[in-house]
Protein backbone atom coordinates (compact mmCIF):
# COMPACT_ATOMS: atom_id res chain seq x y z
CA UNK A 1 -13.91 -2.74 -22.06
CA UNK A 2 -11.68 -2.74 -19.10
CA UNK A 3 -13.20 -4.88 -15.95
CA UNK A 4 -13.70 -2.79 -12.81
CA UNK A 5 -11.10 -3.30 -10.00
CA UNK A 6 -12.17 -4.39 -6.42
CA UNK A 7 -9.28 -2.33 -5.22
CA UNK A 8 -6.42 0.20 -5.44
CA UNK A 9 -3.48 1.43 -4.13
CA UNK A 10 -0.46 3.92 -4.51
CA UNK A 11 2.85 4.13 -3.83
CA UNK A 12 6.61 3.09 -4.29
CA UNK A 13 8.08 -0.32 -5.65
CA UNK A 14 11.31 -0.68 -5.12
CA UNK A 15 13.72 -3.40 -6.48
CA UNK A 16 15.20 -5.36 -3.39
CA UNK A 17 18.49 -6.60 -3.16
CA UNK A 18 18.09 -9.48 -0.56
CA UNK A 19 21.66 -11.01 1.02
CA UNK A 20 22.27 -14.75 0.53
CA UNK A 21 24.16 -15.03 3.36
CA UNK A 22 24.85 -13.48 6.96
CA UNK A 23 27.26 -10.42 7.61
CA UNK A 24 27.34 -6.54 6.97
CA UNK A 25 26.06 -5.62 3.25
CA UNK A 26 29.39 -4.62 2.58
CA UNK A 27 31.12 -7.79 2.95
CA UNK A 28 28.21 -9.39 1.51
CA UNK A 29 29.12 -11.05 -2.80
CA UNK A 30 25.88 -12.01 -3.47
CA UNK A 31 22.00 -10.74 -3.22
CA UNK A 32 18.30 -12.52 -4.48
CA UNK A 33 16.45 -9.74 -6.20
CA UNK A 34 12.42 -9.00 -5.45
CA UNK A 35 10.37 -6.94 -5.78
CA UNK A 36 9.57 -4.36 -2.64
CA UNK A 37 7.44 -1.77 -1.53
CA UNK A 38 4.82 -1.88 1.41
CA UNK A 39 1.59 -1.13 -0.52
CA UNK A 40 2.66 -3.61 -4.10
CA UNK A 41 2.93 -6.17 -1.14
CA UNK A 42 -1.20 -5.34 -0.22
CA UNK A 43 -1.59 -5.72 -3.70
CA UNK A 44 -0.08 -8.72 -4.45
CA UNK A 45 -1.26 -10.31 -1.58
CA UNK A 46 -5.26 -9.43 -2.82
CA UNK A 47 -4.06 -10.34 -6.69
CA UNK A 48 -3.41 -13.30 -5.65
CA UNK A 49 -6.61 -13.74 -3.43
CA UNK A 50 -8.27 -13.28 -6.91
CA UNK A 51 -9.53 -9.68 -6.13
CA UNK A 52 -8.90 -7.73 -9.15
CA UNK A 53 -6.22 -5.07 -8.38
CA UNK A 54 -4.79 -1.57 -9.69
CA UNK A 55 -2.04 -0.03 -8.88
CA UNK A 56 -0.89 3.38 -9.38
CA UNK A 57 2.85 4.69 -9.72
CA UNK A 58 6.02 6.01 -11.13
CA UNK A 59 8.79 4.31 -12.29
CA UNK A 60 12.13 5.06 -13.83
CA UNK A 61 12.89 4.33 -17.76
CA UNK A 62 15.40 1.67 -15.99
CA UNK A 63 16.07 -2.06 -15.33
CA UNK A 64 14.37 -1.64 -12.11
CA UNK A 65 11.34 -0.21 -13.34
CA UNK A 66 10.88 -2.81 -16.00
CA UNK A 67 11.44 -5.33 -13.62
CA UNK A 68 8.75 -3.88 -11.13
CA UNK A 69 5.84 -3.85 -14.25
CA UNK A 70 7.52 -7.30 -14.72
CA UNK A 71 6.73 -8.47 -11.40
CA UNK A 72 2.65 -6.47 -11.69
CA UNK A 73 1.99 -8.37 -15.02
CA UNK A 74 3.39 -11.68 -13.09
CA UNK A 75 0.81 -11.41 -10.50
CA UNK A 76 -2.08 -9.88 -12.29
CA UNK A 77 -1.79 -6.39 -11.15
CA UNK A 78 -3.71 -3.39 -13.18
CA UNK A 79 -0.59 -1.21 -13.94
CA UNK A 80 -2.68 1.32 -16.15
CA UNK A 81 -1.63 4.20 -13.62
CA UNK A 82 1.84 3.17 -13.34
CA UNK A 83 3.64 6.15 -15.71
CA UNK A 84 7.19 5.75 -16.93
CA UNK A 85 9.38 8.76 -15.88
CA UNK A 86 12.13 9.45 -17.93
CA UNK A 87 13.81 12.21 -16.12
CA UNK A 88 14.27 9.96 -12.27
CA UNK A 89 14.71 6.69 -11.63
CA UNK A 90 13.29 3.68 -9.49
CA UNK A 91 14.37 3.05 -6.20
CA UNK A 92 16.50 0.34 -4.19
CA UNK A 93 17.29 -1.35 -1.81
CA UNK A 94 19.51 -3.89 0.38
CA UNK A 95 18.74 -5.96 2.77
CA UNK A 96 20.92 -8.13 5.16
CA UNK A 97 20.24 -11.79 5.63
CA UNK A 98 20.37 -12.56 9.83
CA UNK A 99 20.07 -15.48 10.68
CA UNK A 100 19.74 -14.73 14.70
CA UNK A 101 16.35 -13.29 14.68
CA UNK A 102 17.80 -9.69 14.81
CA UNK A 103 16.23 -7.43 12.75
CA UNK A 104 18.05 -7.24 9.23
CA UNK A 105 19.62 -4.35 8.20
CA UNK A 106 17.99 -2.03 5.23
CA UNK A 107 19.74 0.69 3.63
CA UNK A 108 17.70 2.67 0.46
CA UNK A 109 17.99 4.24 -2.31
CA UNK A 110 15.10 6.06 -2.92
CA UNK A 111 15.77 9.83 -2.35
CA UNK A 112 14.40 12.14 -5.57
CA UNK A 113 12.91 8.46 -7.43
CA UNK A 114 10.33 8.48 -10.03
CA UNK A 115 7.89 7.41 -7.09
CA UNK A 116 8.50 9.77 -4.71
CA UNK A 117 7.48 12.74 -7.83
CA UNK A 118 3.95 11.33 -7.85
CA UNK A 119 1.40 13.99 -7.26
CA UNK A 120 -2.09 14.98 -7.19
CA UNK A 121 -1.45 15.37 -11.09
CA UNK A 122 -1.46 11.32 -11.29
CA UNK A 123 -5.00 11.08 -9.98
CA UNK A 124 -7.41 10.02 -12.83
CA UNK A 125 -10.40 9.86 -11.56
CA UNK A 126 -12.10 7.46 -13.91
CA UNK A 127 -9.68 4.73 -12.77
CA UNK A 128 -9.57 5.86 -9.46
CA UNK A 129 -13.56 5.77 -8.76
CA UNK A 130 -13.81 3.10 -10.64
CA UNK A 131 -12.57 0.63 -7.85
CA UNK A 132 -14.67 -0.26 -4.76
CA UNK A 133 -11.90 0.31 -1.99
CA UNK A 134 -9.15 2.08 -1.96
CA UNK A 135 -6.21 0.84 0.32
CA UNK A 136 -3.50 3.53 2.14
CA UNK A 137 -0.60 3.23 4.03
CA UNK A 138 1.79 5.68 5.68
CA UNK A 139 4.99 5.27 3.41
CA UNK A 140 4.11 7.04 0.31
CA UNK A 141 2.53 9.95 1.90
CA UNK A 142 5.90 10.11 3.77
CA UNK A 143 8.45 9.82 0.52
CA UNK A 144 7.50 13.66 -0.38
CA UNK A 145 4.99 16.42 -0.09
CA UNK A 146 3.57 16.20 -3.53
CA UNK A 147 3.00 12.41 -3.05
CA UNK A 148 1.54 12.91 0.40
CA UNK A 149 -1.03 15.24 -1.61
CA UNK A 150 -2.03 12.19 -3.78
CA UNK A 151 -2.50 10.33 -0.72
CA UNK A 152 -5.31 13.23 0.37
CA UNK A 153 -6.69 13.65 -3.36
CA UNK A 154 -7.13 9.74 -3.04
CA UNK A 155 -8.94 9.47 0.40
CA UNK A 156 -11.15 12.62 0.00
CA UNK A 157 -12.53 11.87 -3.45
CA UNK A 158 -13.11 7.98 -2.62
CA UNK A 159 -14.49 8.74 0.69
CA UNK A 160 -16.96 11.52 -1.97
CA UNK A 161 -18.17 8.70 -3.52
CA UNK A 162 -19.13 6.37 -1.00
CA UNK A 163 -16.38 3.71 -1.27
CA UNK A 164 -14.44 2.09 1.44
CA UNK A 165 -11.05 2.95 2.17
CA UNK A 166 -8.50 1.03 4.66
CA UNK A 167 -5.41 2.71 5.99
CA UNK A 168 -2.28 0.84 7.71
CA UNK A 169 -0.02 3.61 9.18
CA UNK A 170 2.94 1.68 8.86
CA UNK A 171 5.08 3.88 10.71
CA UNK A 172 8.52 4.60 9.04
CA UNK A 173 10.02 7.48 11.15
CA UNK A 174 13.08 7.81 8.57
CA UNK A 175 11.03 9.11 5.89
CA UNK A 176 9.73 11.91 7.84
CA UNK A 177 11.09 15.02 8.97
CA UNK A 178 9.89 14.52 12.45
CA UNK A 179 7.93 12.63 14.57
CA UNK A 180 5.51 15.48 14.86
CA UNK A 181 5.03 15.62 11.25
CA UNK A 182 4.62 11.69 10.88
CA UNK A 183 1.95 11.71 13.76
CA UNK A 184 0.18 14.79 12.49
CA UNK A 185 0.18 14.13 8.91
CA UNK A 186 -1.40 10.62 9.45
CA UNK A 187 -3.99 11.21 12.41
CA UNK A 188 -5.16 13.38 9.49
CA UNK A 189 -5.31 11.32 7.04
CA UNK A 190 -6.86 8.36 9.19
């Protein structure tokens, strides 16, 4: 028998190409890989507070995707809801190294991944429900519709059943269509 999970979350994990030294990506030679994505870093963070974690996704049949359940079974992270998609594949990304405070530079590679096809279709509600709290942010109800359904499916049917739910908004206006939609879409869901 499985132990219950304190928590869960949803979204995109990326593999992160991090810069090793200053200068535009382009001219950069050499990059640190990790591990990225805004709600994997919630879950790490409580994994590694001890809470007992599950995380639900998609991933590619890639590198990157083994390297992201890689980096789950490293820190302790439930990836029974993390599905394998054969047909898209996991997102990137690179990141500049600045060593002037500035903010770095990001540029992604993410459009049509096996994350952003997650759907109401993922929920199973017998993992789901069977955490305490479920945690939200803004990103993966921004990387499509059908995910931002999930997102919805997630809230309503843990809110149902009495559990506690927290919510960062973590604004990302890129991934929206507008700002109207981004402001809408998560008053909403908040």
């Amino acid at each position: 028998m499985t132990e219950a999970l304190d928590v869960i979350t949803y979204g995109e994990a990326m593999a992160m190409f991090v810069a090793t030294e200053p200068g535009p990506l382009a001219q950069v030679a050499h990059y640190t890989k990790r591990a990225a994505g805004a709600e994997l870093n919630v879950a790490t963070g409580l994994a590694r507070l001890g809470f007992k974690v599950g995380w639900m996704s998609r991933v590619g049949a890639d590198s990157f995707g083994q390297f992201v359940r890689d980096v789950l079974a490293h820190e302790g992270i439930d990836a029974r809801c993390v599905s394998t998609d054969t047909r898209f594949p996991t997102g990137f990304q690179l990141k500049s190294r600045n060593d002037d405070g500035s903010d770095p530079a990001v540029e992604y590679f993410r459009r049509g991944s096996a994350a952003s096809k997650l759907s109401a279709r993922d929920y199973q509600a017998g993992y789901v429900l069977g955490a305490r709290h479920l945690h939200l942010s803004g990103v993966a109800p921004a990387i499509s519709s059908s995910s931002r359904e999930l997102a919805f499916k997630l809230a309503h049917e843990m809110r149902a059943a009495g559990r506690t739910i927290s919510f960062d908004p973590n604004l990302r206006p890129t991934l929206w269509g507008s700002q109207a939609e981004m402001v809408g879409t998560l008053n909403e869901l908040a």
